[in-house]
N, C-alpha and C. Protein backbone atom coordinates (compact mmCIF):
# COMPACT_ATOMS: atom_id res chain seq x y z
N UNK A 1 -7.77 9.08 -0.81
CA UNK A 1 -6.52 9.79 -0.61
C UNK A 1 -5.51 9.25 -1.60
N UNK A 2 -4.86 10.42 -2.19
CA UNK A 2 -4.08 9.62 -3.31
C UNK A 2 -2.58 10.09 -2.82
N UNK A 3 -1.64 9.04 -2.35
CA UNK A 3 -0.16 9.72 -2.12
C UNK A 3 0.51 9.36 -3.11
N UNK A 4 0.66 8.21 -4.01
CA UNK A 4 1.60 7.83 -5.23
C UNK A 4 0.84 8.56 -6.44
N UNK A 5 1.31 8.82 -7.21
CA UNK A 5 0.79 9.68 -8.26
C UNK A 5 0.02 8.30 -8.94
N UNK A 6 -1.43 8.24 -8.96
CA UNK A 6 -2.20 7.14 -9.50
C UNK A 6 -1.48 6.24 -10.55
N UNK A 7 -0.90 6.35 -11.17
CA UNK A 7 -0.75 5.49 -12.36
C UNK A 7 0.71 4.50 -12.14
N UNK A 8 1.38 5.49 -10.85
CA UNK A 8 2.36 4.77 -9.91
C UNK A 8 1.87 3.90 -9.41
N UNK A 9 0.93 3.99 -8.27
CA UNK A 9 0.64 3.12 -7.63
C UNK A 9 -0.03 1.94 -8.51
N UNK A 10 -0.95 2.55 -9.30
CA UNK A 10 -1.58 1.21 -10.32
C UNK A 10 -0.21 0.65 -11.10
N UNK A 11 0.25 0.84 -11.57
CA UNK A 11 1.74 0.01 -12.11
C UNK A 11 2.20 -1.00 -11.45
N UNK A 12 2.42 -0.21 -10.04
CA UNK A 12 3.14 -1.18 -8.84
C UNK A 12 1.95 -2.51 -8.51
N UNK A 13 0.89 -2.23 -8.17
CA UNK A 13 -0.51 -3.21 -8.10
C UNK A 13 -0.71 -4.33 -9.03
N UNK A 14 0.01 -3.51 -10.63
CA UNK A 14 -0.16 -4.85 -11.53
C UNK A 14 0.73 -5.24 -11.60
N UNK A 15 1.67 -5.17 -11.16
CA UNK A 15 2.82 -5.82 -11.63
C UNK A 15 3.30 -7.22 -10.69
N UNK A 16 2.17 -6.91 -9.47
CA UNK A 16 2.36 -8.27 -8.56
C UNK A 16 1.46 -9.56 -9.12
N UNK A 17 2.49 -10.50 -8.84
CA UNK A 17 1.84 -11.70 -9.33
C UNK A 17 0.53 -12.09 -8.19
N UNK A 18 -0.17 -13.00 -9.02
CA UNK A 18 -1.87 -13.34 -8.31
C UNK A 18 -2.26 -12.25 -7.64
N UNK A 19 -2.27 -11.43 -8.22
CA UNK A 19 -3.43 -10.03 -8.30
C UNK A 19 -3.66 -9.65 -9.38
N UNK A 20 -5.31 -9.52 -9.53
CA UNK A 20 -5.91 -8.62 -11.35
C UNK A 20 -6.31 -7.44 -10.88
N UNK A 21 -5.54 -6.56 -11.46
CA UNK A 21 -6.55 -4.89 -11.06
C UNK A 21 -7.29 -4.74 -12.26
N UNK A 22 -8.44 -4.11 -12.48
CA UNK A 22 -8.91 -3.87 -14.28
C UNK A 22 -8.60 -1.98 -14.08
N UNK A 23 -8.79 -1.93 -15.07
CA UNK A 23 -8.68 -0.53 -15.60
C UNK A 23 -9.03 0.61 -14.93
N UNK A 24 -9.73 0.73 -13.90
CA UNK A 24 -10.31 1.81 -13.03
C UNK A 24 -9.28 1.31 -11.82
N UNK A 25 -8.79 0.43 -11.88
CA UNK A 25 -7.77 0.01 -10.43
C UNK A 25 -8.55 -0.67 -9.41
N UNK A 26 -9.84 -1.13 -9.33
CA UNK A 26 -10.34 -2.58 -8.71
C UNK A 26 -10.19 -3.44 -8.90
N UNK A 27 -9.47 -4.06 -7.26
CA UNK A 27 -9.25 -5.73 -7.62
C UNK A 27 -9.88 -6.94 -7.83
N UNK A 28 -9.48 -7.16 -8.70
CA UNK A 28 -11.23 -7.85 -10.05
C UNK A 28 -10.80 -9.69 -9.35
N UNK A 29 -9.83 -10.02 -8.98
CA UNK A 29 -9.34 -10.98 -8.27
C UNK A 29 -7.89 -11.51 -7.36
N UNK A 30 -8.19 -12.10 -6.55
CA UNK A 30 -6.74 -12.70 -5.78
C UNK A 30 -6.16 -13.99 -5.99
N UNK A 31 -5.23 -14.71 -6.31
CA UNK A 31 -5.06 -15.89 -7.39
C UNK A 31 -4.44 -16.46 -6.18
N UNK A 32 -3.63 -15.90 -4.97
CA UNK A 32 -3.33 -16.63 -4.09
C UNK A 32 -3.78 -15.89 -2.26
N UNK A 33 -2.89 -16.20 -1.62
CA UNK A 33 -3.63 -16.15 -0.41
C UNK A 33 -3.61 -14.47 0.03
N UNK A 34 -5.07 -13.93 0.31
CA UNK A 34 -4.79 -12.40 0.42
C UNK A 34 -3.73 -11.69 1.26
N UNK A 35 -2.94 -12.58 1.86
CA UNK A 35 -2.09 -12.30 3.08
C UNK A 35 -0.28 -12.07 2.40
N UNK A 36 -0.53 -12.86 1.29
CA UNK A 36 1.15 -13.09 0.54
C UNK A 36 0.83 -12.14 -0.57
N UNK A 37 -0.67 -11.94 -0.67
CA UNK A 37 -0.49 -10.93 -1.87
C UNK A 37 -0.30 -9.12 -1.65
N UNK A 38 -0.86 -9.09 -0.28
CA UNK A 38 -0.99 -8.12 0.18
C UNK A 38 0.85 -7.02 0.95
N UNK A 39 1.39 -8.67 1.31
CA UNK A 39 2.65 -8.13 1.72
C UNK A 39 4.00 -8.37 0.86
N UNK A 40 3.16 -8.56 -0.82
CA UNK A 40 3.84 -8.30 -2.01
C UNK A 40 3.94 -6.81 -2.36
N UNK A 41 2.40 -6.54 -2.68
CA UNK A 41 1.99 -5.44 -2.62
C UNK A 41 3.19 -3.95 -1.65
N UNK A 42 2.59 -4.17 -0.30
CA UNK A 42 3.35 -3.19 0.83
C UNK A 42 4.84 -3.74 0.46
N UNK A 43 5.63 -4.65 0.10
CA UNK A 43 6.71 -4.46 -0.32
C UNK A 43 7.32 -3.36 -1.52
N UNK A 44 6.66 -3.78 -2.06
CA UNK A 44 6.79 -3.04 -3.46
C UNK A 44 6.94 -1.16 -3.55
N UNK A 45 5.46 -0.96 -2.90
CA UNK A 45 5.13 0.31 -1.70
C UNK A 45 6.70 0.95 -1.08
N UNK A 46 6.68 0.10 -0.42
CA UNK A 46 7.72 0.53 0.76
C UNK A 46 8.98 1.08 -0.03
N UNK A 47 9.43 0.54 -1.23
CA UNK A 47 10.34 0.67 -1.92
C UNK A 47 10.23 2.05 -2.35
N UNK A 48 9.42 2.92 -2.44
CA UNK A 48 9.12 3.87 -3.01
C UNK A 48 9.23 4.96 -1.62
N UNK A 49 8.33 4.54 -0.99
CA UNK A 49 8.37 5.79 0.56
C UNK A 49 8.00 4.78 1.99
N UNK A 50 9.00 4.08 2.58
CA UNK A 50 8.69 3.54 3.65
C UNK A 50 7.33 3.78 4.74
N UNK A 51 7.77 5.40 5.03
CA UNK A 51 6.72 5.61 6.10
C UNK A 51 4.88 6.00 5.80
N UNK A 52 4.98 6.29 4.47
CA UNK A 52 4.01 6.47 3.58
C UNK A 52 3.50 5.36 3.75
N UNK A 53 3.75 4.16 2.92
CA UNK A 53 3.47 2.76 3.09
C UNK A 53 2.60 2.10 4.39
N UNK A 54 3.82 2.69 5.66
CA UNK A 54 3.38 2.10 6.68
C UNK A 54 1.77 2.62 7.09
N UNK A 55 1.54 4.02 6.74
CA UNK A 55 0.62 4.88 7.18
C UNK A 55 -0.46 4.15 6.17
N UNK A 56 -0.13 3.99 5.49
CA UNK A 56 -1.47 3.49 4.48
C UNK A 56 -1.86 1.93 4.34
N UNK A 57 -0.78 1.26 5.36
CA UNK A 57 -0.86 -0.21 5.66
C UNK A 57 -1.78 -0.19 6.84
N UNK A 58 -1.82 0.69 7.58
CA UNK A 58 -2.36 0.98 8.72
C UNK A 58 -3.89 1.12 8.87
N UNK A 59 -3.81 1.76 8.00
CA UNK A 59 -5.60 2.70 7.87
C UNK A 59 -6.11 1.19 6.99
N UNK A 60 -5.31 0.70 6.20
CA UNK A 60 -5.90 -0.53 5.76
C UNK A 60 -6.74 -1.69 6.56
N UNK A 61 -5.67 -2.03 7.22
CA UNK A 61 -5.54 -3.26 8.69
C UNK A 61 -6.59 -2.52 9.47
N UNK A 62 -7.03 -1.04 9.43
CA UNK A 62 -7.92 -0.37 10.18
C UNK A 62 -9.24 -1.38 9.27
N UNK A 63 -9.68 -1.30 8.11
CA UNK A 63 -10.58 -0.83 7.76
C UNK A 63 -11.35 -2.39 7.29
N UNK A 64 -10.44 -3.64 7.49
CA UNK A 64 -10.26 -4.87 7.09
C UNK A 64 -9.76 -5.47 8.33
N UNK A 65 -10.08 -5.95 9.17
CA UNK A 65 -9.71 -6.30 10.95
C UNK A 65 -9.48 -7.56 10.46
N UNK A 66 -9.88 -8.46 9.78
CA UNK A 66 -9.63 -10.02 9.23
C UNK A 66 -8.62 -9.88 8.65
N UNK A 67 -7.59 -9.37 7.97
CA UNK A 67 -6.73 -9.03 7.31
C UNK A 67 -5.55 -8.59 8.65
N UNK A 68 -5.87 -7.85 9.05
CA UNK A 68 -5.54 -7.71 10.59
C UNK A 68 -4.86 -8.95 11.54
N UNK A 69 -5.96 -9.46 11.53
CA UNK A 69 -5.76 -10.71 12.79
C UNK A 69 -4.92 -11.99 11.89
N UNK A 70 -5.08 -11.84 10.55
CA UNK A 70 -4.35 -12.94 10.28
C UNK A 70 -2.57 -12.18 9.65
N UNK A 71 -2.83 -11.24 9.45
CA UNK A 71 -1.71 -10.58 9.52
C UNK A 71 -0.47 -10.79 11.05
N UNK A 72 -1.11 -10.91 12.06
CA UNK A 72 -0.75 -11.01 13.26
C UNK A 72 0.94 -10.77 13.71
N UNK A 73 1.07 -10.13 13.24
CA UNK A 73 2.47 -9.11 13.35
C UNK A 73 2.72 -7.73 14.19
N UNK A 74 3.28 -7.16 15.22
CA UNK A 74 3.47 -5.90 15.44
C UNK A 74 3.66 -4.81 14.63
N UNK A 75 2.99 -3.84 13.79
CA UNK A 75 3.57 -2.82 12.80
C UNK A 75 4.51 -1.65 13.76
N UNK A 76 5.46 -1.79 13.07
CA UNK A 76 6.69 -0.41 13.63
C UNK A 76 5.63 1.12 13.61
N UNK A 77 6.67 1.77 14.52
CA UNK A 77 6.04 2.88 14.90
C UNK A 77 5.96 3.79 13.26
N UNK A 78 5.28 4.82 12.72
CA UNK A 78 5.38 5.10 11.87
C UNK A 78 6.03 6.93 12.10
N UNK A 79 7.05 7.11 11.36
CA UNK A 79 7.39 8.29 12.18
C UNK A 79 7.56 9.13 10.26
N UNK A 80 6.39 10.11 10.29
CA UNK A 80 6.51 10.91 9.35
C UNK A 80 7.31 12.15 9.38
N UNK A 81 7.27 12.84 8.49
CA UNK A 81 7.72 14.38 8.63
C UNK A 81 7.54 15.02 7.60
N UNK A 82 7.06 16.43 7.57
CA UNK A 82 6.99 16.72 6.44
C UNK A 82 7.58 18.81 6.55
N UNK A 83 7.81 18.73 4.80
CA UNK A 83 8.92 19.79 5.16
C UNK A 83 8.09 20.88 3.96
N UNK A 84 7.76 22.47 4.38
CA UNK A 84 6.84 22.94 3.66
C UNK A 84 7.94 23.97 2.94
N UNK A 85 7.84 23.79 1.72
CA UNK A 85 9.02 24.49 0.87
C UNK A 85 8.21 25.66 0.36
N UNK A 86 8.97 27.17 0.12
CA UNK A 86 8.59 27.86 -0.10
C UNK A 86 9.15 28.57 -1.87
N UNK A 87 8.07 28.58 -2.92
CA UNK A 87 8.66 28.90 -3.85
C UNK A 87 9.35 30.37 -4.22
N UNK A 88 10.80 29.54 -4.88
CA UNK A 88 11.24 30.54 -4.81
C UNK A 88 11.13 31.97 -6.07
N UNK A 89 11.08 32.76 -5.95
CA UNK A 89 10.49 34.09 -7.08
C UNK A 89 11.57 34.72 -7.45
């Protein structure tokens, strides 16, 4: 699922310290603890679309339960909305 226009989100990914993405956008390594790098990362994110972020922090912590448990924080409710615009002719 792609919500930041790819080359957004890869920008934002490299630009955090102790993380390597390579060129296809896999993280080729973590230089410090996956927990400070990760809520560098969702900072960065958030700056762009809060509730987006949260939704995709979510399905993460879904998919990585160790990441999860040491995360050990309550995540806020995530409250989307979306608004279907009609072009105009």
């Amino acid at each position: 699922m792609v919500i930041f226009g790819p080359s957004i989100a890869l920008d934002i990914a490299k630009s955090v310290n102790g993380l390597t993405i390579d060129s296809t956008g896999d993280v080729t390594a973590i230089a410090d603890s996956p927990m400070v790098v990760m809520q560098k990362v969702v900072t960065l994110y958030q700056e762009l679309s809060e509730p987006v972020v949260l939704l995709q922090f979510r399905l993460l912590l879904d998919q990585y339960p160790d990441i999860f448990l040491e995360y050990n924080q309550p995540l806020p409710p995530i409250r989307l909305s979306c608004s279907l615009v009609e072009a105009k002719r």
